[in-house]
C-alpha atoms as a PDB file:
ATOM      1  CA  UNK A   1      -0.974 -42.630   3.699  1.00  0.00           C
ATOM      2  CA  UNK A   2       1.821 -41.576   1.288  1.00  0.00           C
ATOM      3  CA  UNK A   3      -0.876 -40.750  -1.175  1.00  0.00           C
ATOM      4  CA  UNK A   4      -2.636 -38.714   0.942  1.00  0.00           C
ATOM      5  CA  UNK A   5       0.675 -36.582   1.871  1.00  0.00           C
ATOM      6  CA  UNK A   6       1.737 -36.671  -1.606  1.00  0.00           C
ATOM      7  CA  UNK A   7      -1.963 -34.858  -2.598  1.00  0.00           C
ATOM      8  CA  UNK A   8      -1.662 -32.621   0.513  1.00  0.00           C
ATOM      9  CA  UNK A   9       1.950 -31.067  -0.987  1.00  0.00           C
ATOM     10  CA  UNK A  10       0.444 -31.171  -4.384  1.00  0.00           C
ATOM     11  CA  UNK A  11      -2.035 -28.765  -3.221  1.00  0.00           C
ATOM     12  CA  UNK A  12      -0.176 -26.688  -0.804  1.00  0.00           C
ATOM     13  CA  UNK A  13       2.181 -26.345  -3.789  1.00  0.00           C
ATOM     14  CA  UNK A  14      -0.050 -25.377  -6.305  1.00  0.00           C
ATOM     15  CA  UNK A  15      -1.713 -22.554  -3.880  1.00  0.00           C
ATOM     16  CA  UNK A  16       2.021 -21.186  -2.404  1.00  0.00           C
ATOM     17  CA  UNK A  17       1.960 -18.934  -5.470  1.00  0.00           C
ATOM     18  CA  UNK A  18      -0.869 -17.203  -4.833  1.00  0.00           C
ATOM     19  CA  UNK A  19      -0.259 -17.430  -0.982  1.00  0.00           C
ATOM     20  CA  UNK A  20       2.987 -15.601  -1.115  1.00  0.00           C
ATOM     21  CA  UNK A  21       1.472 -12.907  -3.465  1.00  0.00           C
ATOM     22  CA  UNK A  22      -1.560 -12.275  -0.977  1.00  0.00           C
ATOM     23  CA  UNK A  23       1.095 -12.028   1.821  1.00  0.00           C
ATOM     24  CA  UNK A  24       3.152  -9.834  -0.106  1.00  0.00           C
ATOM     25  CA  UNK A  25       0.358  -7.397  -1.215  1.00  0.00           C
ATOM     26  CA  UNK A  26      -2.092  -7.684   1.502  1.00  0.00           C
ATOM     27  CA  UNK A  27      -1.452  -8.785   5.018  1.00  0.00           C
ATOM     28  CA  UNK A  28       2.418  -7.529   5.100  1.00  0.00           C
ATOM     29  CA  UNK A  29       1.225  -3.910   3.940  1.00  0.00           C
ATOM     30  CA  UNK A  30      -1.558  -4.331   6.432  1.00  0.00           C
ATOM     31  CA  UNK A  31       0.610  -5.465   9.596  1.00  0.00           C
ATOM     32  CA  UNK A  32       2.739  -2.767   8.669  1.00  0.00           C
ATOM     33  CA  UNK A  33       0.281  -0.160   8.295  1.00  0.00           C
ATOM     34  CA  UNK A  34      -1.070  -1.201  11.764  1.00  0.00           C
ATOM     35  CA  UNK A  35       3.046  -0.812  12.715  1.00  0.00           C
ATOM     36  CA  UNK A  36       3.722   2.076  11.241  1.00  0.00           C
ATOM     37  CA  UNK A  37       0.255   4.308  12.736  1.00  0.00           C
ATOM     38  CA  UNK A  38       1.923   3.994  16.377  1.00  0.00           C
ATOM     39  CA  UNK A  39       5.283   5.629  15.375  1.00  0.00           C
ATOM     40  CA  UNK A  40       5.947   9.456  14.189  1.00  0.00           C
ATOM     41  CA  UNK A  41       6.332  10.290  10.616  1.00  0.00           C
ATOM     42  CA  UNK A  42       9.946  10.502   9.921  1.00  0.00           C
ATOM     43  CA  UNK A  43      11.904  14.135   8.768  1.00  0.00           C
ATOM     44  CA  UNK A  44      15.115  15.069   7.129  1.00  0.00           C
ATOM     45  CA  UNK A  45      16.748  15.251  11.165  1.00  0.00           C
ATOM     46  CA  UNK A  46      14.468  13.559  12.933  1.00  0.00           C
ATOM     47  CA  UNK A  47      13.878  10.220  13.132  1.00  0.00           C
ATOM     48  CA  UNK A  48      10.869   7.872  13.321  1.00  0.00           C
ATOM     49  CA  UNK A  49      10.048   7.732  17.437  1.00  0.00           C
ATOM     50  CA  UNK A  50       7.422   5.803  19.134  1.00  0.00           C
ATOM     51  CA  UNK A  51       4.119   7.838  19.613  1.00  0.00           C
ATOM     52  CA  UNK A  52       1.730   4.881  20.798  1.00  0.00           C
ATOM     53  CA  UNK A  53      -2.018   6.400  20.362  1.00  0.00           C
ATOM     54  CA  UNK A  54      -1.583   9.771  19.704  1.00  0.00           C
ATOM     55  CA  UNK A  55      -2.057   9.517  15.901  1.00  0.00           C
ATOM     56  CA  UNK A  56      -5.375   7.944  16.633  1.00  0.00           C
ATOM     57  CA  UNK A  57      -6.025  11.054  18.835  1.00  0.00           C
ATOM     58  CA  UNK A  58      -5.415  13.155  16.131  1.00  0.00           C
ATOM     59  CA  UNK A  59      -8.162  11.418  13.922  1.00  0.00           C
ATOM     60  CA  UNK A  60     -10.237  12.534  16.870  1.00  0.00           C
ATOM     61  CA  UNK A  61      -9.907  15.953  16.383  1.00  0.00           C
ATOM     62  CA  UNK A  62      -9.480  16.394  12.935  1.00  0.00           C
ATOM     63  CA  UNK A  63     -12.096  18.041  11.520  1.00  0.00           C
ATOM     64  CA  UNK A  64     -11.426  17.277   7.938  1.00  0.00           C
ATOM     65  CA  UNK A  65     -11.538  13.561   8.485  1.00  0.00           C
ATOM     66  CA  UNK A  66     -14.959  13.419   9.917  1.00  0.00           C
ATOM     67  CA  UNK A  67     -16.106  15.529   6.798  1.00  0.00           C
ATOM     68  CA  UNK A  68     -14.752  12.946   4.394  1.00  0.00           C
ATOM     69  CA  UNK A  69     -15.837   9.851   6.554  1.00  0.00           C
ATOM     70  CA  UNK A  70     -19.464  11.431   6.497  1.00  0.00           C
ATOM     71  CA  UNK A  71     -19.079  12.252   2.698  1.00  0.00           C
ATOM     72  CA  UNK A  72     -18.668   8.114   2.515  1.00  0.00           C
ATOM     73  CA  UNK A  73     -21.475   7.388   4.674  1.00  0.00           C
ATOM     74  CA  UNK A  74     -23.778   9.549   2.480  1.00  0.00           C
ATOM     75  CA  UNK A  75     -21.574   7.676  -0.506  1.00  0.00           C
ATOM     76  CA  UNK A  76     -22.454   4.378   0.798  1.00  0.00           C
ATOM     77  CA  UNK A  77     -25.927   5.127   1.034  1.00  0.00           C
ATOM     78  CA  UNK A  78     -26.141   6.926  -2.684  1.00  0.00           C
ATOM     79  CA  UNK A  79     -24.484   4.065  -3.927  1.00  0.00           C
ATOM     80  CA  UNK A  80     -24.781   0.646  -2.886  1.00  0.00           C
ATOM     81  CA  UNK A  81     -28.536   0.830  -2.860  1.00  0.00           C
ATOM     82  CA  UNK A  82     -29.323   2.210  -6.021  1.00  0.00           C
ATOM     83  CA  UNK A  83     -26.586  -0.124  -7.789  1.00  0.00           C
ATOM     84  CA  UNK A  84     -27.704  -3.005  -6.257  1.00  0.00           C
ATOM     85  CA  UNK A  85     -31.472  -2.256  -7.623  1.00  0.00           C
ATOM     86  CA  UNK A  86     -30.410  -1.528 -11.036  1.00  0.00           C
ATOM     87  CA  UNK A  87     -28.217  -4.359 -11.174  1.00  0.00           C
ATOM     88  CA  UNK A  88     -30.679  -6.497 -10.840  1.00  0.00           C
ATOM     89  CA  UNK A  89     -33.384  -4.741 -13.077  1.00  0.00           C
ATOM     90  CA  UNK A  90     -31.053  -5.073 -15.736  1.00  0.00           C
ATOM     91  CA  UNK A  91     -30.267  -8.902 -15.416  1.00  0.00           C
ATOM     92  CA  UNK A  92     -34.334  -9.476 -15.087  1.00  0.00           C
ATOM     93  CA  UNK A  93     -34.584  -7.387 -18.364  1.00  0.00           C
ATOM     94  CA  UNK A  94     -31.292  -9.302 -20.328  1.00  0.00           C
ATOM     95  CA  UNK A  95     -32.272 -12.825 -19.022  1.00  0.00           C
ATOM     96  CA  UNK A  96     -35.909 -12.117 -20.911  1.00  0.00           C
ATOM     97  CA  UNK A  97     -35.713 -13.466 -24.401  1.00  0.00           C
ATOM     98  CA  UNK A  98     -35.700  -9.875 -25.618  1.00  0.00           C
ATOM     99  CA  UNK A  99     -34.897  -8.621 -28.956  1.00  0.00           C
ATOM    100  CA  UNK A 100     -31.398  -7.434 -29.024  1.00  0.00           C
ATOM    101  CA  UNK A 101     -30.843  -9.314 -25.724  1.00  0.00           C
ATOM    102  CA  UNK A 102     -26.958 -10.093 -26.341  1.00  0.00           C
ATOM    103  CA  UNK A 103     -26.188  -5.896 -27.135  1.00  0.00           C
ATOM    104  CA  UNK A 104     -28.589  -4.912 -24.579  1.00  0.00           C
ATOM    105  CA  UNK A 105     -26.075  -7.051 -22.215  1.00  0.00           C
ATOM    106  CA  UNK A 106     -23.360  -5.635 -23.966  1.00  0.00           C
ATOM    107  CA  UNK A 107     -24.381  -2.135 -23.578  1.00  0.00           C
ATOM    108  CA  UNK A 108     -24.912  -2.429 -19.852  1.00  0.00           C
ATOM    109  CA  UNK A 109     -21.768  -4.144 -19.139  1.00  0.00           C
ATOM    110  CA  UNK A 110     -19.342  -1.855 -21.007  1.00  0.00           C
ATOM    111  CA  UNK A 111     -19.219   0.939 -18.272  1.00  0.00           C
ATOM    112  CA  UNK A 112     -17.545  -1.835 -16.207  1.00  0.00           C
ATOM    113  CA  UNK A 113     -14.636  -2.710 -18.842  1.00  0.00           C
ATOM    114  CA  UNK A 114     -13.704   0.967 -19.010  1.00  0.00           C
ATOM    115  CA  UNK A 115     -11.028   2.190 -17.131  1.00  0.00           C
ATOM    116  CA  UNK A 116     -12.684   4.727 -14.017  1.00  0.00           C
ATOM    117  CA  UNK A 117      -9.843   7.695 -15.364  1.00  0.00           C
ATOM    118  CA  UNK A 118     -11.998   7.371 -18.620  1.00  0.00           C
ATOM    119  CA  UNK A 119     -14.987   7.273 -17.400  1.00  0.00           C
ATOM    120  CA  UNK A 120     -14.628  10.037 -15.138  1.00  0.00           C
ATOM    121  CA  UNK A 121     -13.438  12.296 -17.992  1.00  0.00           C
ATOM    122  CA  UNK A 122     -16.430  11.065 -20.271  1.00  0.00           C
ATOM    123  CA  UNK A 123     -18.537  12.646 -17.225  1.00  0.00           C
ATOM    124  CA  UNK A 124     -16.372  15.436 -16.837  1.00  0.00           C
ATOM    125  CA  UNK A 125     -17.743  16.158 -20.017  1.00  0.00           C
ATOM    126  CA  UNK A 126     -21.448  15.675 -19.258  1.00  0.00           C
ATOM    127  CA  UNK A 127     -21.146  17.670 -15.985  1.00  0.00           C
ATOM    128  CA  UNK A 128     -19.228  21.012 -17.858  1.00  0.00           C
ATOM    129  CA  UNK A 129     -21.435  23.888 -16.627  1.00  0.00           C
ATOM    130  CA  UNK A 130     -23.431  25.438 -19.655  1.00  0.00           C
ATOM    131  CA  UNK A 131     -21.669  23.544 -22.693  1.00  0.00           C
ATOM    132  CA  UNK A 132     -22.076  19.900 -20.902  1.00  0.00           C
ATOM    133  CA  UNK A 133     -24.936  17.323 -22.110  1.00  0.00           C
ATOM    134  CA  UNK A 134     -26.222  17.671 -18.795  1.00  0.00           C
ATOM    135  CA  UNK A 135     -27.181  21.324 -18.671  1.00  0.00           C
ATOM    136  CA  UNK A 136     -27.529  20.853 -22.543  1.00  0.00           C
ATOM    137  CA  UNK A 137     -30.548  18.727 -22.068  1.00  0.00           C
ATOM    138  CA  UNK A 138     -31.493  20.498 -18.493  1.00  0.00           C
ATOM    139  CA  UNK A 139     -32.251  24.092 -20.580  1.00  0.00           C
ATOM    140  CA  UNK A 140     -34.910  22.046 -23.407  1.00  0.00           C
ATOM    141  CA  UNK A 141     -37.091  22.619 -19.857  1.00  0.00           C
ATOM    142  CA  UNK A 142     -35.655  25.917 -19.098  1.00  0.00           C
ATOM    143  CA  UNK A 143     -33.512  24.881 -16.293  1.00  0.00           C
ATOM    144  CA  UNK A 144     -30.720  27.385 -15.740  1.00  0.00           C
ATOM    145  CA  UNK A 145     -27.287  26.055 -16.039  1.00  0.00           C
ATOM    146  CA  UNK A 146     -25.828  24.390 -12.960  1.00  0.00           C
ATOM    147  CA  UNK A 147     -21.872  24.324 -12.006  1.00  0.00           C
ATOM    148  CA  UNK A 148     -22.711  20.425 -10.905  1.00  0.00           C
ATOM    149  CA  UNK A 149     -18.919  19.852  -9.573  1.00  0.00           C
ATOM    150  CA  UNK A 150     -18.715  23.001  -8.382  1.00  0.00           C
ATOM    151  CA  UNK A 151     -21.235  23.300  -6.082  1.00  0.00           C
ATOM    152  CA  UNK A 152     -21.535  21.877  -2.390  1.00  0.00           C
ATOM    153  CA  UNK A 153     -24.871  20.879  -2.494  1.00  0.00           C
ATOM    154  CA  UNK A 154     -24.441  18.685  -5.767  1.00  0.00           C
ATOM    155  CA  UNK A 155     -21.017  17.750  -6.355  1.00  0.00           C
ATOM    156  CA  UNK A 156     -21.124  14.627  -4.022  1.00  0.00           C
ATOM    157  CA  UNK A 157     -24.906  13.370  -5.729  1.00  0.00           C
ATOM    158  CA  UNK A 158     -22.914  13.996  -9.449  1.00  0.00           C
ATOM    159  CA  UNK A 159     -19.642  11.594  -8.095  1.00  0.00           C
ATOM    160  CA  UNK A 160     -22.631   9.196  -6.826  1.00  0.00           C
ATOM    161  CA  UNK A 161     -24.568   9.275 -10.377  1.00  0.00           C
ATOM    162  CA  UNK A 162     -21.146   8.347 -11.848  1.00  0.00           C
ATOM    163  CA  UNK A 163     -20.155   5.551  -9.656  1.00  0.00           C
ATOM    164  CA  UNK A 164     -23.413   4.116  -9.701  1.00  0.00           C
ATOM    165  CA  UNK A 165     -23.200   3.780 -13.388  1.00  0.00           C
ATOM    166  CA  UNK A 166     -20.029   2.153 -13.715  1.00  0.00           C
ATOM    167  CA  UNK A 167     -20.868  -0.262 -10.814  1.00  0.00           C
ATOM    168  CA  UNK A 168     -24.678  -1.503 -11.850  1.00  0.00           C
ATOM    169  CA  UNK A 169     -23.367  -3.585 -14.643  1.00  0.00           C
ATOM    170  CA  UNK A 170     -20.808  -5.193 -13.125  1.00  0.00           C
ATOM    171  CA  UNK A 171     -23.339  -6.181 -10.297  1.00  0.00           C
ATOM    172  CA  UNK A 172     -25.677  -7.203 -13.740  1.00  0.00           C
ATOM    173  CA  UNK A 173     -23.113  -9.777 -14.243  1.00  0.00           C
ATOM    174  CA  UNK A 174     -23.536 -12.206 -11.136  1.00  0.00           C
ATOM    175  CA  UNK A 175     -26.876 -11.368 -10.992  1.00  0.00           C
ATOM    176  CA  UNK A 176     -27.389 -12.678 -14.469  1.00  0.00           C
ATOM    177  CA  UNK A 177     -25.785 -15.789 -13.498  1.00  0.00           C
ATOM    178  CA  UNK A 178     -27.316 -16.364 -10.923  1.00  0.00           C
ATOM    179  CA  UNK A 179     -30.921 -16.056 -12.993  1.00  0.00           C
ATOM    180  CA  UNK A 180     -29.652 -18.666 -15.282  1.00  0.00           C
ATOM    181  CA  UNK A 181     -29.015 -21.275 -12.808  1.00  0.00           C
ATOM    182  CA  UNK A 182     -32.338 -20.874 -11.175  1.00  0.00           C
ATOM    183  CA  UNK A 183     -34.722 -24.055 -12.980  1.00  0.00           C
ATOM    184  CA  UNK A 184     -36.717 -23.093 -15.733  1.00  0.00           C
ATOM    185  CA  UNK A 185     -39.124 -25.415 -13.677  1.00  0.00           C
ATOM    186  CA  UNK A 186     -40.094 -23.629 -11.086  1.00  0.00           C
ATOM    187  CA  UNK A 187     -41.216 -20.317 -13.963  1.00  0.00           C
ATOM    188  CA  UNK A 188     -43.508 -23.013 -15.500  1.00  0.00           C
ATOM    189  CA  UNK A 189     -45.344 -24.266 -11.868  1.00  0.00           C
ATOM    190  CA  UNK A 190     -45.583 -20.668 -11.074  1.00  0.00           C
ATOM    191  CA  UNK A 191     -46.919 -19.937 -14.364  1.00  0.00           C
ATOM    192  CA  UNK A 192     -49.729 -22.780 -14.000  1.00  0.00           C
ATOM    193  CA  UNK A 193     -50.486 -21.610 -10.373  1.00  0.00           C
ATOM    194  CA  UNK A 194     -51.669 -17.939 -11.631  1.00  0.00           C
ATOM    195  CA  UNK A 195     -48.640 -16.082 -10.173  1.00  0.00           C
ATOM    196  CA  UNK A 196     -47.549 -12.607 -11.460  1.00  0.00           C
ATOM    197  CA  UNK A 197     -44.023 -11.654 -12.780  1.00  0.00           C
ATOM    198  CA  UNK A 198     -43.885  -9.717  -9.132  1.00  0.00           C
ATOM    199  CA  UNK A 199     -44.989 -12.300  -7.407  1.00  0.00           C
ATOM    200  CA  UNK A 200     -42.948 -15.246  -8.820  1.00  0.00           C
ATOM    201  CA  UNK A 201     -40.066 -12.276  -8.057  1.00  0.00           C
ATOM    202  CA  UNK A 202     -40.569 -11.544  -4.814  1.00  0.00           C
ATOM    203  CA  UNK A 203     -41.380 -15.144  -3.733  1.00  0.00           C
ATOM    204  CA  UNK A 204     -39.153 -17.358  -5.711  1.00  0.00           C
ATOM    205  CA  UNK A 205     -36.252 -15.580  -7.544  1.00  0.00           C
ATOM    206  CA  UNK A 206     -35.449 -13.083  -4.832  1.00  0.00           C
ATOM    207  CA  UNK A 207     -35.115 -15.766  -2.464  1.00  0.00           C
ATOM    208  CA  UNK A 208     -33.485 -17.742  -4.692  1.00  0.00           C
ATOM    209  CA  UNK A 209     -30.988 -14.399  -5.335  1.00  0.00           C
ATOM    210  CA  UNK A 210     -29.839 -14.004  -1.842  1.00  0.00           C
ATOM    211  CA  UNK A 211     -26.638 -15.514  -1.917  1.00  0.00           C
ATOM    212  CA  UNK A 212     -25.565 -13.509  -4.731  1.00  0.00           C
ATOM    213  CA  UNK A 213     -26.680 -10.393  -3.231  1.00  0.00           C
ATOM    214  CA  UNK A 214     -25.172 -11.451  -0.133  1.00  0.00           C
ATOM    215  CA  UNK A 215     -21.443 -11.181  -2.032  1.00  0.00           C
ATOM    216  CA  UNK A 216     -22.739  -8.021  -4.270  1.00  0.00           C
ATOM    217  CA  UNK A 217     -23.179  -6.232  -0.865  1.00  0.00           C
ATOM    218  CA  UNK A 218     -20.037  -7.140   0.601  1.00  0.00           C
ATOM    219  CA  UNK A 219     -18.357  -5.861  -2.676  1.00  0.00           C
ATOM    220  CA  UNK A 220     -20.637  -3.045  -3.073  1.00  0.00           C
ATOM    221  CA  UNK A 221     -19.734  -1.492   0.465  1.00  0.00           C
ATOM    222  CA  UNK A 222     -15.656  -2.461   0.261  1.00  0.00           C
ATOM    223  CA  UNK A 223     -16.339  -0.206  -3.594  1.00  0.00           C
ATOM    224  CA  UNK A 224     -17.895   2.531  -1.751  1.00  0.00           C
ATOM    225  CA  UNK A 225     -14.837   2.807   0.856  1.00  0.00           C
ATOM    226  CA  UNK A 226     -12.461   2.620  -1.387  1.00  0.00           C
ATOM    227  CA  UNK A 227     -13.313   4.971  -4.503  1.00  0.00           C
ATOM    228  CA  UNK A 228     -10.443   7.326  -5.452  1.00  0.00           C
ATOM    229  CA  UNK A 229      -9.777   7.650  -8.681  1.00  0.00           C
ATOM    230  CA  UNK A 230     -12.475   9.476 -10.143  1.00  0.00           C
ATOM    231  CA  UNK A 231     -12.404  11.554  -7.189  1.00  0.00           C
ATOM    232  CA  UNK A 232      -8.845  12.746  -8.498  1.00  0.00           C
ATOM    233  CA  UNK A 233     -10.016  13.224 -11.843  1.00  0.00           C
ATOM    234  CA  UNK A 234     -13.032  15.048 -11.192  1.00  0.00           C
ATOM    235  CA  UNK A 235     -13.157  17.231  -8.295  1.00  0.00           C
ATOM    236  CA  UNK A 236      -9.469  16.747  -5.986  1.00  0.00           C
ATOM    237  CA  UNK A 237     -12.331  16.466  -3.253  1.00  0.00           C
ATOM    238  CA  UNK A 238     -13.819  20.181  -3.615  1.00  0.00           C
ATOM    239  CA  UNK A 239     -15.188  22.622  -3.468  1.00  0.00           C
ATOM    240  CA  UNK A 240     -14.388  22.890   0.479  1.00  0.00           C
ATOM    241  CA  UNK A 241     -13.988  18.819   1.063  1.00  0.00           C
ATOM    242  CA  UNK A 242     -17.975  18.561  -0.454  1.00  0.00           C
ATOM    243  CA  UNK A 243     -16.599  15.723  -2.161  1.00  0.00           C
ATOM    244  CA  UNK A 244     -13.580  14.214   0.422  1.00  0.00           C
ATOM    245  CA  UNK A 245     -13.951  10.647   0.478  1.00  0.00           C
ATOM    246  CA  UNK A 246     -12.055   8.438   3.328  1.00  0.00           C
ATOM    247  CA  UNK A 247      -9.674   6.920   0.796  1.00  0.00           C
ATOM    248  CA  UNK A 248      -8.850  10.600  -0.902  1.00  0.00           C
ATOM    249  CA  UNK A 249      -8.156  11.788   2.478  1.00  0.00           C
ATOM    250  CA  UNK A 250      -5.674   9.327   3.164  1.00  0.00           C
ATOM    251  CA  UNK A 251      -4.072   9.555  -0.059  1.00  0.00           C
ATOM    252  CA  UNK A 252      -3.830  13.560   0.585  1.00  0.00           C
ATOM    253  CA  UNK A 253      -2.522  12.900   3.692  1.00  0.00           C
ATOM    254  CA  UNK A 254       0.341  10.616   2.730  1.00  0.00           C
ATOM    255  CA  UNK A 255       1.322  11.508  -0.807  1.00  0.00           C
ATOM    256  CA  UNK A 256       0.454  15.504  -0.084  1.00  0.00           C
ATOM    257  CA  UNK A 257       0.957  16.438   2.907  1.00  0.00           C
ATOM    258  CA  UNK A 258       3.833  13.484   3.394  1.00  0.00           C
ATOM    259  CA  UNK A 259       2.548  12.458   6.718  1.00  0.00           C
ATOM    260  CA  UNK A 260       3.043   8.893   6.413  1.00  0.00           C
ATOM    261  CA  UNK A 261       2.374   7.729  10.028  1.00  0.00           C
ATOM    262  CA  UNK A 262      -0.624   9.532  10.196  1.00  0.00           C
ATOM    263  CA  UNK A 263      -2.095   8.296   6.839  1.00  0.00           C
ATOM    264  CA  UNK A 264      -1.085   4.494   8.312  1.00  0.00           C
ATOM    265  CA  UNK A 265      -3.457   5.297  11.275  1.00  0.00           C
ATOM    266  CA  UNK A 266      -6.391   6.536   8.830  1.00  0.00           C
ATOM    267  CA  UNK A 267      -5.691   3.243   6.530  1.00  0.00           C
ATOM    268  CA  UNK A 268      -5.804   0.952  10.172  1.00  0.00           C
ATOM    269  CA  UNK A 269      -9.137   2.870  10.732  1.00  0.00           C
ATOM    270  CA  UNK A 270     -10.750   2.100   7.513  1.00  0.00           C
ATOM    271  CA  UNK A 271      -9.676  -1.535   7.528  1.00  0.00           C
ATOM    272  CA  UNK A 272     -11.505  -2.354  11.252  1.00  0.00           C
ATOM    273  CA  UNK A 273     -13.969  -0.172   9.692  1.00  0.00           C
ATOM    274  CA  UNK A 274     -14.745  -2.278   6.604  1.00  0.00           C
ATOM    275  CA  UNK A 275     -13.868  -5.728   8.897  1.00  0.00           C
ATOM    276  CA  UNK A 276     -16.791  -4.223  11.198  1.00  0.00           C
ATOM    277  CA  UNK A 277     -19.132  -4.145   8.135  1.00  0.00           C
ATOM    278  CA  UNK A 278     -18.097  -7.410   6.737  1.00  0.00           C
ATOM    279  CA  UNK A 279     -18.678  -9.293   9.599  1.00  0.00           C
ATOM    280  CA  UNK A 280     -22.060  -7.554  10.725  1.00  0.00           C
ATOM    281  CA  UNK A 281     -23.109  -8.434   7.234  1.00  0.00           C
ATOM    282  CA  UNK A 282     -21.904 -12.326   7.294  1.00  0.00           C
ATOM    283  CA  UNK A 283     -23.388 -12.777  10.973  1.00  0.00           C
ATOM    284  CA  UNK A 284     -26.832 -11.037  10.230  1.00  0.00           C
ATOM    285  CA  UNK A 285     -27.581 -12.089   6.205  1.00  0.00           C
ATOM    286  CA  UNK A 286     -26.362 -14.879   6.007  1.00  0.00           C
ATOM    287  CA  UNK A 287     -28.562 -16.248   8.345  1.00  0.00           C
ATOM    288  CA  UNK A 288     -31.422 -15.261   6.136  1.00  0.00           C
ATOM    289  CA  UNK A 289     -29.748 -16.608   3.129  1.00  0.00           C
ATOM    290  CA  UNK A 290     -31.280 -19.707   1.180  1.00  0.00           C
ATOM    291  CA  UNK A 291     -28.764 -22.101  -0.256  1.00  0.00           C
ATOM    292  CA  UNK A 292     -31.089 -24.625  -1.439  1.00  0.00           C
END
């Protein structure tokens, strides 16, 4: 029995650490963001008063947020799809004994490792109207040039093209692994039964993949909710909000526009907003997910 209590505050002290940093950084800021949206923004001469649900109305009527939170849905959908299918082209490519296998894996992974302010400017670059490698390579065909961040109708796809490349490879990554722990056995009986690459895929390794795509998802659709940065960098959410994401908005309205409750009632919405997701996802896929 002492044993047993002497493991138990063994382990309770070895995860306190962490604990008190994921209190500190995560649920206090949450509970206090959930605190904070009921209460006025405080002035110079006036203090903080009690407002109950009235910031919540105001998301209501605010036509600016319902821009940005379709901008995300249309992210969302631009993104987590296409990254997800790339991600795991690539690892089916990289875990082939390929030439050049270890700087083809290289080559798709490095867009992770770089930091998104970088790689937003590297595609500042690419999207430059005219000079950029985009509209370089658009004219060989006789394409006119195209102000791609400037421009409703294409500055949210351009923001989508970059996120998806910066996001496949890390996806690659558990994908890969996952590949390499499925038995080399089951390739061979597949082999001697006649089955294609596809169908060996779709029928075995997909399957087989589930789990892992299970926690790519979940990642991929927290990502696509909370992408700012590059936003920042490359278009400050123009022209006209075309490119307002829920997380910019928020920022604008608290570090901008200083409106601090108001921003902790947009941050409250995102979080049952993303909780919503999460949970749909765990109570629906994971039911079709094969762990053995």
């Amino acid at each position: 029995m002492k044993k047993s209590h002497s493991d138990a505050l063994i382990g309770w002290g070895l995860m306190a650490p962490a604990m008190l940093f994921l209190i500190a950084f995560t649920h206090w800021p949450a509970i206090a963001s959930i605190i904070e949206s009921v209460y006025s923004t405080p002035r110079a001469r006036r203090p903080s008063s009690f407002v109950g649900l009235d910031n919540y109305e105001q998301i209501l009527a605010d036509p600016v947020f319902w821009q940005s939170f379709t901008n995300n849905l249309w992210f969302a959908v631009g993104t987590i799809p296409a990254s997800i299918f790339l991600a795991i082209l690539m690892a089916l490519w990289v875990n082939d004994r390929i030439p050049g296998r270890t700087f083809a894996r290289m080559a798709y992974f490095t867009p992770t490792v770089l930091p998104m302010i970088a790689v937003a400017n590297i595609w500042l670059f690419f999207f430059t109207p005219q000079y950029g490698l985009l509209d370089q390579v658009m004219g060989l065909i006789g394409r006119p040039a195209t102000n791609w961040l400037g421009t409703k109708d294409t500055a949210l796809w351009a923001v989508i093209m970059v996120a998806v490349w910066k996001e496949a490879g890390f996806f690659m990554i558990f994908y890969l692994a996952a590949l390499q722990g499925i038995s080399p056995v089951l390739a061979e009986a597949a082999s001697l039964e006649g089955a294609s690459r596809w169908t060996f895929f779709r029928r075995v390794q997909f399957p087989l993949l589930m789990p892992t795509t299970l926690f790519v998802l979940i990642n991929a659709v927290i990502n696509a909710f909370r992408m700012v940065d590059h936003i920042i960098v490359m278009t400050r959410g123009g022209p006209d909000n075309a490119t307002s994401l829920l997380l910019f908005y928020i920022y604008q309205v608290g570090f901008n526009f200083w409106d601090t409750a108001y921003a902790a009632a947009l941050t409250v919405f995102m979080l049952v907003l993303l909780a919503g997701a999460a949970a749909i996802q765990y109570g629906w896929l994971e039911r079709k997910v094969h762990y053995s």
